[in-house]
C-alpha atoms as a PDB file:
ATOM      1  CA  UNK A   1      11.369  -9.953  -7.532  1.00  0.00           C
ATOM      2  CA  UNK A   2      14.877  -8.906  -5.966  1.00  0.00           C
ATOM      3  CA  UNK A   3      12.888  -5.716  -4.034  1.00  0.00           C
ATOM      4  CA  UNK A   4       9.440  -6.768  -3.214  1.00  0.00           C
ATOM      5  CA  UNK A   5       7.000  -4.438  -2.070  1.00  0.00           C
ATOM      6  CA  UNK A   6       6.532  -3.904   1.486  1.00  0.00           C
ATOM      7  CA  UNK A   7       3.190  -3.584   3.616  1.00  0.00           C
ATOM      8  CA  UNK A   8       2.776   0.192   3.094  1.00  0.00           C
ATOM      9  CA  UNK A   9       3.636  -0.283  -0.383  1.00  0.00           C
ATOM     10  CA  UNK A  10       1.682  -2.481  -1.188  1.00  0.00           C
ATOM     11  CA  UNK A  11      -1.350  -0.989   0.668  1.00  0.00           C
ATOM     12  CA  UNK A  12      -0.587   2.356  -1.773  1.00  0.00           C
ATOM     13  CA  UNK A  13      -0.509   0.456  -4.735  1.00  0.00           C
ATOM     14  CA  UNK A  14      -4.552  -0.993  -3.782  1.00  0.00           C
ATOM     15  CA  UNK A  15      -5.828   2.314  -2.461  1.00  0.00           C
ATOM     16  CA  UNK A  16      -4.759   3.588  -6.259  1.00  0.00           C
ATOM     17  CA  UNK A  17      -5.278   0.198  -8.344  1.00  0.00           C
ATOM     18  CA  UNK A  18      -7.521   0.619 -11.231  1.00  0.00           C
ATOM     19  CA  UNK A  19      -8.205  -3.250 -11.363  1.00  0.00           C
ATOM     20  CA  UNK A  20     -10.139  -5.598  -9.574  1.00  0.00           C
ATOM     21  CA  UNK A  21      -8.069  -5.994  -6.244  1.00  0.00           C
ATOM     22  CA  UNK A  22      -8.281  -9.219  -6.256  1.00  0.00           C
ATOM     23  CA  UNK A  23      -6.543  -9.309  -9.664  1.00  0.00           C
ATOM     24  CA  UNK A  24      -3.371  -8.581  -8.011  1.00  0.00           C
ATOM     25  CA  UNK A  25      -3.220 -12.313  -6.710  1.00  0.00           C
ATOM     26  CA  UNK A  26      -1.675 -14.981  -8.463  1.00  0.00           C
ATOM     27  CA  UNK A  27      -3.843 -17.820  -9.055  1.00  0.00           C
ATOM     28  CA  UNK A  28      -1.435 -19.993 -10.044  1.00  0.00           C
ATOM     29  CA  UNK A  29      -0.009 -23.695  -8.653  1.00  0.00           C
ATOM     30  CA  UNK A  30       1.247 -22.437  -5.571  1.00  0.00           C
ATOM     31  CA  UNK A  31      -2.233 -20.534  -4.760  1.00  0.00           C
ATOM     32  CA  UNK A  32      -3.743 -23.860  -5.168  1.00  0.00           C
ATOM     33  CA  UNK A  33      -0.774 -25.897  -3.109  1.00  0.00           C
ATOM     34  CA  UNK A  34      -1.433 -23.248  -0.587  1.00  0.00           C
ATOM     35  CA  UNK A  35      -5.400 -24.370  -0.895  1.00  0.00           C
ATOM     36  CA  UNK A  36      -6.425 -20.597  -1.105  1.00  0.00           C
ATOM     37  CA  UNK A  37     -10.364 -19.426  -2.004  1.00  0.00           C
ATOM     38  CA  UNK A  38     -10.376 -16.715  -4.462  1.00  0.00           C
ATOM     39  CA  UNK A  39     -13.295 -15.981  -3.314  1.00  0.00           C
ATOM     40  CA  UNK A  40     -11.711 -14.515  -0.151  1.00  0.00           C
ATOM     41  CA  UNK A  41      -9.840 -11.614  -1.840  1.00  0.00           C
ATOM     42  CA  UNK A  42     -12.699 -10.087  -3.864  1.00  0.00           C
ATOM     43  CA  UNK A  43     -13.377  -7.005  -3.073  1.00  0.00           C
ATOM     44  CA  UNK A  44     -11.074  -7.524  -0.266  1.00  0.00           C
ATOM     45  CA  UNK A  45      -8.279  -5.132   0.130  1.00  0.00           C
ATOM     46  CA  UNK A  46      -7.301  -6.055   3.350  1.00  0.00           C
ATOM     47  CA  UNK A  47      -6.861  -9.531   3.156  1.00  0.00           C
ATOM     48  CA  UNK A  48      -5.073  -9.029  -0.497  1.00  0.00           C
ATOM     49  CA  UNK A  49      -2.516  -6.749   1.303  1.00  0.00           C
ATOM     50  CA  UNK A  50      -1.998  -9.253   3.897  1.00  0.00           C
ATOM     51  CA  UNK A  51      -1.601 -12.502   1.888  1.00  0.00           C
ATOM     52  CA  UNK A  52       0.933 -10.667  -0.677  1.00  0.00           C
ATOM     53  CA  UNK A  53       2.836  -9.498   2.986  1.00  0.00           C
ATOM     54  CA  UNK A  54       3.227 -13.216   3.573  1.00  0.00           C
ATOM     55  CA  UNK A  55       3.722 -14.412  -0.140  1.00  0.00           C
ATOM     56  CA  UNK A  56       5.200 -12.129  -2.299  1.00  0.00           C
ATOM     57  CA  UNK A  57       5.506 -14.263  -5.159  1.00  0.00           C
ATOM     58  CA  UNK A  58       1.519 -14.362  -5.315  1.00  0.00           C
ATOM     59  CA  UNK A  59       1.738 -10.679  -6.435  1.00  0.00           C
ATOM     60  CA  UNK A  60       1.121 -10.588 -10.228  1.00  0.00           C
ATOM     61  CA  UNK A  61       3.384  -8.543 -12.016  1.00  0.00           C
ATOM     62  CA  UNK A  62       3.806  -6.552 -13.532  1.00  0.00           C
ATOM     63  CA  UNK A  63       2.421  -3.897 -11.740  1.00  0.00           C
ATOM     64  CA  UNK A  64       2.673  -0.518 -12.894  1.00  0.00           C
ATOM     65  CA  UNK A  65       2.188   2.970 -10.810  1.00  0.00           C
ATOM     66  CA  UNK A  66       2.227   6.451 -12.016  1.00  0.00           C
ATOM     67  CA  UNK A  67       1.579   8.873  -8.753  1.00  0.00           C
ATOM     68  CA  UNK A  68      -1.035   7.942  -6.690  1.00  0.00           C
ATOM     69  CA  UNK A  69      -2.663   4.986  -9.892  1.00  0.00           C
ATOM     70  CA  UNK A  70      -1.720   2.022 -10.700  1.00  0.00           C
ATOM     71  CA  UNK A  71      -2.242  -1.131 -13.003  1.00  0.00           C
ATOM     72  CA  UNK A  72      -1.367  -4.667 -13.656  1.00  0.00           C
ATOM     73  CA  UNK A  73      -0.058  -4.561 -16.936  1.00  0.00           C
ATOM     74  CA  UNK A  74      -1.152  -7.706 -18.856  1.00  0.00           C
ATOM     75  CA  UNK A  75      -1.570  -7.563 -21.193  1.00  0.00           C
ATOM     76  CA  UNK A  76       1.698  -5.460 -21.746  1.00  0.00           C
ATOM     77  CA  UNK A  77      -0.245  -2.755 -24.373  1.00  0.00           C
ATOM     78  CA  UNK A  78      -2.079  -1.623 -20.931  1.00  0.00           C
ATOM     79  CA  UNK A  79       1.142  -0.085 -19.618  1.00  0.00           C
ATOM     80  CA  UNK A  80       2.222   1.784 -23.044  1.00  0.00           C
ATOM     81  CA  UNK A  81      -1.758   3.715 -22.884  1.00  0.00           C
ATOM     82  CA  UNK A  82      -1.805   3.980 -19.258  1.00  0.00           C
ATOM     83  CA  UNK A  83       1.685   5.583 -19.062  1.00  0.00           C
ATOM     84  CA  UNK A  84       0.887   8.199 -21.946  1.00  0.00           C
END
């Protein structure tokens, strides 16, 4: 990501997410070097917003907003509906 989102940013984009929060997380190797629960972020908004302030490449992308909604688009067809 050469702009990552910032704090208020990303705290927009979870107010507005029509997805689990804790789907924005990454659950990939470096969650798991990083010995993470992801248990911890669901339903957790706060602590979502605060780990992706820290570790920005734990945000899954992409993420998609239109005004005050937003998505993760995987799969991709999600964006295509949600944008029309």
């Amino acid at each position: 990501m050469k702009e990552p989102p910032d704090r208020a940013t990303l705290e927009k984009i979870v107010a507005g997410l029509e997805d689990p929060v804790e789907d924005l997380v990454r659950k990939d190797s470096t969650f798991k070097k990083l010995e993470l629960n992801a248990d911890d972020y669901v339903g957790n908004p706060e602590a979502v917003v605060d780990l992706l302030s820290e570790r920005k490449a734990l945000l899954q992308r992409p993420v998609v907003v239109k005004g005050s909604k937003a998505i993760i688009g995987r799969p991709k067809s999600r964006i295509a509906d949600f944008l029309s």
